[in-house]
C-alpha atoms as a PDB file:
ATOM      1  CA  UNK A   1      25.926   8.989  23.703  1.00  0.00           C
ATOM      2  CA  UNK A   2      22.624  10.476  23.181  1.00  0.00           C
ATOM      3  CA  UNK A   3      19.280  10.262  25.022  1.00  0.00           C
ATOM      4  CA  UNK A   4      17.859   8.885  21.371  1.00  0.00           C
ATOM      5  CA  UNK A   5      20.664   6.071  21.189  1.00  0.00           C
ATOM      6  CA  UNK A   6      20.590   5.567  25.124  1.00  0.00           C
ATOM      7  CA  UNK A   7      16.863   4.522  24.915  1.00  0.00           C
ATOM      8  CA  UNK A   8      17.141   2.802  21.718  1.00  0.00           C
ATOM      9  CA  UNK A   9      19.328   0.735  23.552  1.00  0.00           C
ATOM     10  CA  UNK A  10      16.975   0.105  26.473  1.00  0.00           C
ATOM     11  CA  UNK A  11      14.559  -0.422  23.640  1.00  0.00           C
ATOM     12  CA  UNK A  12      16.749  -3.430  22.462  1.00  0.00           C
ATOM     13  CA  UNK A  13      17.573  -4.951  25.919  1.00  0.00           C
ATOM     14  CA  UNK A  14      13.614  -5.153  26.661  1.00  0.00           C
ATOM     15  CA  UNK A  15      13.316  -6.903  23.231  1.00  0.00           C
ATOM     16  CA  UNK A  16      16.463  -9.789  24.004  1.00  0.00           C
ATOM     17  CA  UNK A  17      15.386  -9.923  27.802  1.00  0.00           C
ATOM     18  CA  UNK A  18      12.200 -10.647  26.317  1.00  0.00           C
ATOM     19  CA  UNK A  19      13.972 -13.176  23.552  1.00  0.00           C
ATOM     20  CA  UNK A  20      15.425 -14.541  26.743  1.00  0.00           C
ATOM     21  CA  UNK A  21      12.233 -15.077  28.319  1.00  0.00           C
ATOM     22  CA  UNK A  22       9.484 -16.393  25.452  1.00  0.00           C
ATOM     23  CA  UNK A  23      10.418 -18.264  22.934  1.00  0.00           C
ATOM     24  CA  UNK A  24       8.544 -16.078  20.589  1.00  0.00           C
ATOM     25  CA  UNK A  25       7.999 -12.537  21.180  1.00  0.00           C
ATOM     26  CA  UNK A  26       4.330 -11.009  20.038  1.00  0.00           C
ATOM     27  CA  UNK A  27       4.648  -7.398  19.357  1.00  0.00           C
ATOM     28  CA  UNK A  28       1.006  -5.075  19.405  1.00  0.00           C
ATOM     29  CA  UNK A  29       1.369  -2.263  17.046  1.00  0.00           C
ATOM     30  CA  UNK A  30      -1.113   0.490  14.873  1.00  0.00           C
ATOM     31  CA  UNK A  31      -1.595  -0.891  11.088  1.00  0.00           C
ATOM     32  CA  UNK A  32      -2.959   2.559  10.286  1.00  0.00           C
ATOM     33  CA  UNK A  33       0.233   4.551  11.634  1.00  0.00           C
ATOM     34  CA  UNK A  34       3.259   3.953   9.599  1.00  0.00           C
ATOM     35  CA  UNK A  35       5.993   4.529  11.545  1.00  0.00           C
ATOM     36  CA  UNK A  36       9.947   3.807  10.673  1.00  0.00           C
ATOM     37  CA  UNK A  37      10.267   0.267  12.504  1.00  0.00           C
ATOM     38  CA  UNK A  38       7.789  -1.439   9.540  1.00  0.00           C
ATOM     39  CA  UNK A  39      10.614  -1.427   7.664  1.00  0.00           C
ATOM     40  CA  UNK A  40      13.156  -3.885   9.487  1.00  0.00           C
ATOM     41  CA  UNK A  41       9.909  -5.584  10.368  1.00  0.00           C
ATOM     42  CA  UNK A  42       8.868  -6.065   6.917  1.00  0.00           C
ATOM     43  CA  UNK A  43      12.287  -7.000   6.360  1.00  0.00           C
ATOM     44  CA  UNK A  44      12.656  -9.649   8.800  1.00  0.00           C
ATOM     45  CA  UNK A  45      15.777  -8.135  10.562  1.00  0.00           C
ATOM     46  CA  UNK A  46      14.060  -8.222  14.253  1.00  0.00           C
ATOM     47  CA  UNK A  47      13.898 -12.306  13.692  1.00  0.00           C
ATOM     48  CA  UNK A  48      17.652 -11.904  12.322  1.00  0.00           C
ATOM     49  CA  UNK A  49      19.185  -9.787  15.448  1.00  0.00           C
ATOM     50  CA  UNK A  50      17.056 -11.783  17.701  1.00  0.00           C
ATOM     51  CA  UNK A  51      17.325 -15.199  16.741  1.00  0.00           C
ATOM     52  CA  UNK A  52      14.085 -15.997  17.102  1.00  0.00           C
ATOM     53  CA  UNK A  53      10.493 -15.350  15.710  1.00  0.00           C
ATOM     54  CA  UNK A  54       8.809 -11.885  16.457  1.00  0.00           C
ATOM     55  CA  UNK A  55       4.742 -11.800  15.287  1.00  0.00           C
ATOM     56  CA  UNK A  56       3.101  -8.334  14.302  1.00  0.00           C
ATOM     57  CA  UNK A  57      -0.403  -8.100  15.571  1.00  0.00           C
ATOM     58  CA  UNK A  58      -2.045  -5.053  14.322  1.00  0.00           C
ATOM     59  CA  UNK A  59      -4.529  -3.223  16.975  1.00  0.00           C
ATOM     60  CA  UNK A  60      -7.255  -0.678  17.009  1.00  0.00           C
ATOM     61  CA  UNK A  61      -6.145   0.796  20.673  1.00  0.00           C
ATOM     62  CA  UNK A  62      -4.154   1.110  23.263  1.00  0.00           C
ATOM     63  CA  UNK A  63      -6.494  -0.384  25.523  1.00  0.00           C
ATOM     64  CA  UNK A  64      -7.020  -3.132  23.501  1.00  0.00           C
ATOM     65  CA  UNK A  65      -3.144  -3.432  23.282  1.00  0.00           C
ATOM     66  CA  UNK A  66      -3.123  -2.771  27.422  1.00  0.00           C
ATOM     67  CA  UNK A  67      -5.687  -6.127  27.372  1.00  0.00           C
ATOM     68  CA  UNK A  68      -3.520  -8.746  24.865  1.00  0.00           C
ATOM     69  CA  UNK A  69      -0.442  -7.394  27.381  1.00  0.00           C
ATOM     70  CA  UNK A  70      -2.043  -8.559  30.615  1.00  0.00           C
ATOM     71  CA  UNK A  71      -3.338 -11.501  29.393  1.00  0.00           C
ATOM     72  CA  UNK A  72       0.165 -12.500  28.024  1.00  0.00           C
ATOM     73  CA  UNK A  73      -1.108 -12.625  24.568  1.00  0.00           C
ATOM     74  CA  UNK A  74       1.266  -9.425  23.815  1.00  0.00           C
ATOM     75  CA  UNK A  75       4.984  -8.822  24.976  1.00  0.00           C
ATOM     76  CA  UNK A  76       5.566  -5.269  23.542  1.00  0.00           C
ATOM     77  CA  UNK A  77       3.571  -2.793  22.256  1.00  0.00           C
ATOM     78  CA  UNK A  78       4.606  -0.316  20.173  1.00  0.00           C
ATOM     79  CA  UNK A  79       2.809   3.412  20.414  1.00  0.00           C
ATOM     80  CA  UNK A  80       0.356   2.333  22.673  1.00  0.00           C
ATOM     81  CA  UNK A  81      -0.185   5.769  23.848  1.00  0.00           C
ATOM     82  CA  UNK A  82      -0.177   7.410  26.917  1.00  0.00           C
ATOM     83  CA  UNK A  83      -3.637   7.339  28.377  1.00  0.00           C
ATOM     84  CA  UNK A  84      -4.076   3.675  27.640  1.00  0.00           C
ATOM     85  CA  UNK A  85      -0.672   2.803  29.605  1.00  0.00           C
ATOM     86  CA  UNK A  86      -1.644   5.248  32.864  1.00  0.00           C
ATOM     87  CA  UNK A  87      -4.914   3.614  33.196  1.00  0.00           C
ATOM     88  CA  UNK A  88      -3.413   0.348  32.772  1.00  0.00           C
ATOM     89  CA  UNK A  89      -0.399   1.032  35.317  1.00  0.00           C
ATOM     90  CA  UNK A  90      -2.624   2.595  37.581  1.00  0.00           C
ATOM     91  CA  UNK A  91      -5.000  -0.313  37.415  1.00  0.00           C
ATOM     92  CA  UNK A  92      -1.855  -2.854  38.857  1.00  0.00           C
ATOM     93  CA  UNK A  93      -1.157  -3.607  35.382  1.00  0.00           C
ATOM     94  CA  UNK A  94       3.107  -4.067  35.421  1.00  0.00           C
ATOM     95  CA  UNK A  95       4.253  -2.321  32.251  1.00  0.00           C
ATOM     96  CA  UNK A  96       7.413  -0.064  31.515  1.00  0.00           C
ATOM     97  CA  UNK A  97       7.236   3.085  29.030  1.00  0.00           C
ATOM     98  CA  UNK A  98      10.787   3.015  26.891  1.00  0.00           C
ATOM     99  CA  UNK A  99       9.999   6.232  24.575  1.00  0.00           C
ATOM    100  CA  UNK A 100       7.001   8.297  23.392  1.00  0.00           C
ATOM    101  CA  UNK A 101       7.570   7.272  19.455  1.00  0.00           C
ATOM    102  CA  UNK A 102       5.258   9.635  17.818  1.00  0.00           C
ATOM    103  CA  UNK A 103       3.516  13.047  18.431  1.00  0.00           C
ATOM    104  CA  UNK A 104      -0.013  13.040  16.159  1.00  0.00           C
ATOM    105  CA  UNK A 105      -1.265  16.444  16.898  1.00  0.00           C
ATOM    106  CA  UNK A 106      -2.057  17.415  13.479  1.00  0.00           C
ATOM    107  CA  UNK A 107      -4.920  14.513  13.642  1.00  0.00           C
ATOM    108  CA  UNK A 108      -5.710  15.930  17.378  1.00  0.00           C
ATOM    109  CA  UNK A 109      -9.243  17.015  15.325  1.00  0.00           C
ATOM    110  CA  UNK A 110     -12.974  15.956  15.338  1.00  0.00           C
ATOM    111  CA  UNK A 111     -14.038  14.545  11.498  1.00  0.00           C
ATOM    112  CA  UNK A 112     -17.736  15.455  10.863  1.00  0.00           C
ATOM    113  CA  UNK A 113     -19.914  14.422   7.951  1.00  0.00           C
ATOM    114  CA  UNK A 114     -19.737  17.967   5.734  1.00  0.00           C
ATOM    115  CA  UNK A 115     -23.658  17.401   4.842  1.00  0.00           C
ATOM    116  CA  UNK A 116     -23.971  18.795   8.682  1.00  0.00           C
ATOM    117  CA  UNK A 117     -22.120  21.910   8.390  1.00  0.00           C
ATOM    118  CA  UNK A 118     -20.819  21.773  12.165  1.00  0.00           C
ATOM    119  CA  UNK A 119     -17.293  23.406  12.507  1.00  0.00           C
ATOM    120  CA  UNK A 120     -15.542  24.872  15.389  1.00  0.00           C
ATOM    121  CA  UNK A 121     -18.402  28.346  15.471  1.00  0.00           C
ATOM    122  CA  UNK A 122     -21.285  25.552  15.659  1.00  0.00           C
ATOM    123  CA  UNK A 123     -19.942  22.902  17.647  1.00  0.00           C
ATOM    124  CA  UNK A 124     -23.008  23.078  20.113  1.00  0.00           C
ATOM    125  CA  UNK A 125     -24.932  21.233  17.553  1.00  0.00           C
ATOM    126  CA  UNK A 126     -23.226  17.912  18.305  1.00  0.00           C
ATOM    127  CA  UNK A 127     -25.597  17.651  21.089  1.00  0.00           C
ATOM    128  CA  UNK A 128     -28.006  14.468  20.520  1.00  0.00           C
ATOM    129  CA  UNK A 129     -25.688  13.222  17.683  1.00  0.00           C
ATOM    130  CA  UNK A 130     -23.787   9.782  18.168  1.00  0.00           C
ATOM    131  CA  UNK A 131     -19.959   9.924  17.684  1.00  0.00           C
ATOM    132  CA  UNK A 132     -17.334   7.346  17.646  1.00  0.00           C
ATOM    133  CA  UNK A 133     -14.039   7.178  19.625  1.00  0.00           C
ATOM    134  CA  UNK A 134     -12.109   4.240  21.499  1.00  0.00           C
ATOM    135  CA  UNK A 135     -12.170   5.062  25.031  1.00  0.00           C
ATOM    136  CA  UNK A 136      -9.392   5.927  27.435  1.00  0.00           C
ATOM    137  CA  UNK A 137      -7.185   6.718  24.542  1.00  0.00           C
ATOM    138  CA  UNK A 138      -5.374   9.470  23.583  1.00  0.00           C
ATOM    139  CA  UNK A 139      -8.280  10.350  21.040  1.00  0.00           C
ATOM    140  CA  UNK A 140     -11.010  10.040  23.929  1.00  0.00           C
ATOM    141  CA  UNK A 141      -8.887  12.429  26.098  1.00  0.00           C
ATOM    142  CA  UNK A 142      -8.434  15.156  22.681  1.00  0.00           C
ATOM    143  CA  UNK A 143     -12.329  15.103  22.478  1.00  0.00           C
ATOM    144  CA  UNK A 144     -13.420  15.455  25.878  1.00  0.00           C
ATOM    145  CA  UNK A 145     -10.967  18.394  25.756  1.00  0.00           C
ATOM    146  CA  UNK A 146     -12.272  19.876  22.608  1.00  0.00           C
ATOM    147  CA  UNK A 147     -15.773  19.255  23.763  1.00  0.00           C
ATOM    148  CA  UNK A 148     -15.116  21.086  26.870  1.00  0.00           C
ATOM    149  CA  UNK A 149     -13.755  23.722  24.896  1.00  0.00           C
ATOM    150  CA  UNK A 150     -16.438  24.434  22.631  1.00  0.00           C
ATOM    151  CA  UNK A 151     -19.084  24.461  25.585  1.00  0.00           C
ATOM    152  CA  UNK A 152     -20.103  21.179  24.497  1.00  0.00           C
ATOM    153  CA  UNK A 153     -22.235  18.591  27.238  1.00  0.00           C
ATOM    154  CA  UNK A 154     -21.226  15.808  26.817  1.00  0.00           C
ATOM    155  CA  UNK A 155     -23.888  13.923  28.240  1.00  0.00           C
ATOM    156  CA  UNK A 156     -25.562  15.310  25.480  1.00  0.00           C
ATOM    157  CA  UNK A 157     -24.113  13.278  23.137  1.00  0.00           C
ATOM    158  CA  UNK A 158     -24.623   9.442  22.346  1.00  0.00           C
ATOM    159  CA  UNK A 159     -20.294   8.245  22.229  1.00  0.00           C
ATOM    160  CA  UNK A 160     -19.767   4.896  21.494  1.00  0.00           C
ATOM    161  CA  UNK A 161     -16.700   3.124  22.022  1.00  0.00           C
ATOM    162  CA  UNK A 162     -15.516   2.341  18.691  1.00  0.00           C
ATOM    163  CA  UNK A 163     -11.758   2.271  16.922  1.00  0.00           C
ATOM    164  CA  UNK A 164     -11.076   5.282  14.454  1.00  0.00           C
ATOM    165  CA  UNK A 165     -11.404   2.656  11.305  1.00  0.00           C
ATOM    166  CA  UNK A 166     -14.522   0.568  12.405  1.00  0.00           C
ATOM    167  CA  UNK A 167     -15.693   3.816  12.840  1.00  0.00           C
ATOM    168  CA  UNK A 168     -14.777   4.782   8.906  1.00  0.00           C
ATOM    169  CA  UNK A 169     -17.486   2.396   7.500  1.00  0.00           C
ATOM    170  CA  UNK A 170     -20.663   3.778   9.391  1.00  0.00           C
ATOM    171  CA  UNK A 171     -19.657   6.729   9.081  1.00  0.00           C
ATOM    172  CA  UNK A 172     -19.481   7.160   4.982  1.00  0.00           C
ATOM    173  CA  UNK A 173     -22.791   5.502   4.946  1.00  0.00           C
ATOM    174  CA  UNK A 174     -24.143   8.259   7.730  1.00  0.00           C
ATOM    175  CA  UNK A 175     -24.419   6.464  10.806  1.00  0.00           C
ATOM    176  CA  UNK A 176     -21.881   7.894  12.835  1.00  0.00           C
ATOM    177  CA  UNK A 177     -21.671  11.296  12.344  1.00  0.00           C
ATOM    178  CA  UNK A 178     -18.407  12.378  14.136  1.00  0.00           C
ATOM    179  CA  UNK A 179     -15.309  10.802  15.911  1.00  0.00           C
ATOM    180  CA  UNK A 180     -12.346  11.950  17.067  1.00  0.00           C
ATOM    181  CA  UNK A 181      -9.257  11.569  14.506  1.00  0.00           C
ATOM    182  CA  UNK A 182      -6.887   9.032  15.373  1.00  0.00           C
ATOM    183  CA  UNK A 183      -3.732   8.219  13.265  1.00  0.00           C
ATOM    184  CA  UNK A 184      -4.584   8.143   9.234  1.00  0.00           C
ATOM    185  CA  UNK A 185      -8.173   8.285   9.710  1.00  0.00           C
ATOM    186  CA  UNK A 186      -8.586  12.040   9.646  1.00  0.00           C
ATOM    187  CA  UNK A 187      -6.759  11.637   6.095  1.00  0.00           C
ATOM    188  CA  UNK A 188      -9.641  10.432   4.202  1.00  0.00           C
ATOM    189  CA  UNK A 189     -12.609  11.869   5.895  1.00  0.00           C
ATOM    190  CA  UNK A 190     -14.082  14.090   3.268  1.00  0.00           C
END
């Protein structure tokens, strides 16, 4: 048996322990990241092998999965990332990690407005610009490293706590001017 099958299974005994234990089972997961379970949940085949109802909710963050988890709201969350699950551990918060689903390192990149002309050579000119990211995420963490890397301050910089497609809407109409890629949203930044 492989590790892949060995946690799948641990995968599915959290789900029926779970089935055991709520009559409905609430499931936090990324809209934005399409990942290979959409399928059987599209399908309805959770509800089948479970015999019970599992409900989708669709979230902007970790944290913000982290917060529908400890209220109760949330049972499972899938790709949570993480950042979001150390600070919530760490915090008292009583979750267990099954698998790390997905690596995103191609989006691991900072999206500016082209108009600006800022790239990796001229990244100093961030300073006293506002930029987007949901913080303590995996995205937050990616920026404050790139930041540091390019000699960026930043306390320089004006970051608001916002998820990757809030962020999308001010941004195209030039009021955020930068945020760290999360999932598709580096895709259709132009």
């Amino acid at each position: 048996m492989t590790i892949k099958n060995k946690l799948l299974g641990a995968a599915a005994m959290v789900l029926v322990g779970q089935a055991a234990m709520a009559e409905d089972i609430t499931v936090a997961y990324f809209l934005e990241w399409p990942m290979p379970f959409q399928y059987a949940k599209a399908t309805g085949m959770y509800d089948e092998a479970l015999g019970g109802t599992v409900t989708w909710r669709a979230f902007g963050s970790g944290t913000e999965m982290s917060a529908a988890m400890a209220s109760g709201d949330v049972h499972i969350a899938v790709s949570q990332g993480v950042p979001p699950f150390v600070v919530a551990t760490s915090g008292g918060q009583d979750l267990q990690i099954i698998d790390v689903a997905v690596s995103y390192s191609e989006n691991d990149n900072c999206v500016v407005a082209e108009a600006l002309e800022i790239d990796k050579d001229s990244a100093g000119e961030l300073a006293g610009r506002k930029v987007a990211v949901p913080l303590g995420t995996a995205a937050h963490y990616g920026f404050l490293s790139q930041m540091n890397h390019f000699g960026v301050d930043i306390s320089t910089l004006d970051i608001v706590n916002m998820n990757p497609p809030e962020a999308r809407q001010p941004w195209h109409r030039g009021g955020r001017l930068t945020w760290p890629a999360a999932g598709g949203a580096a895709r259709c930044a132009a």
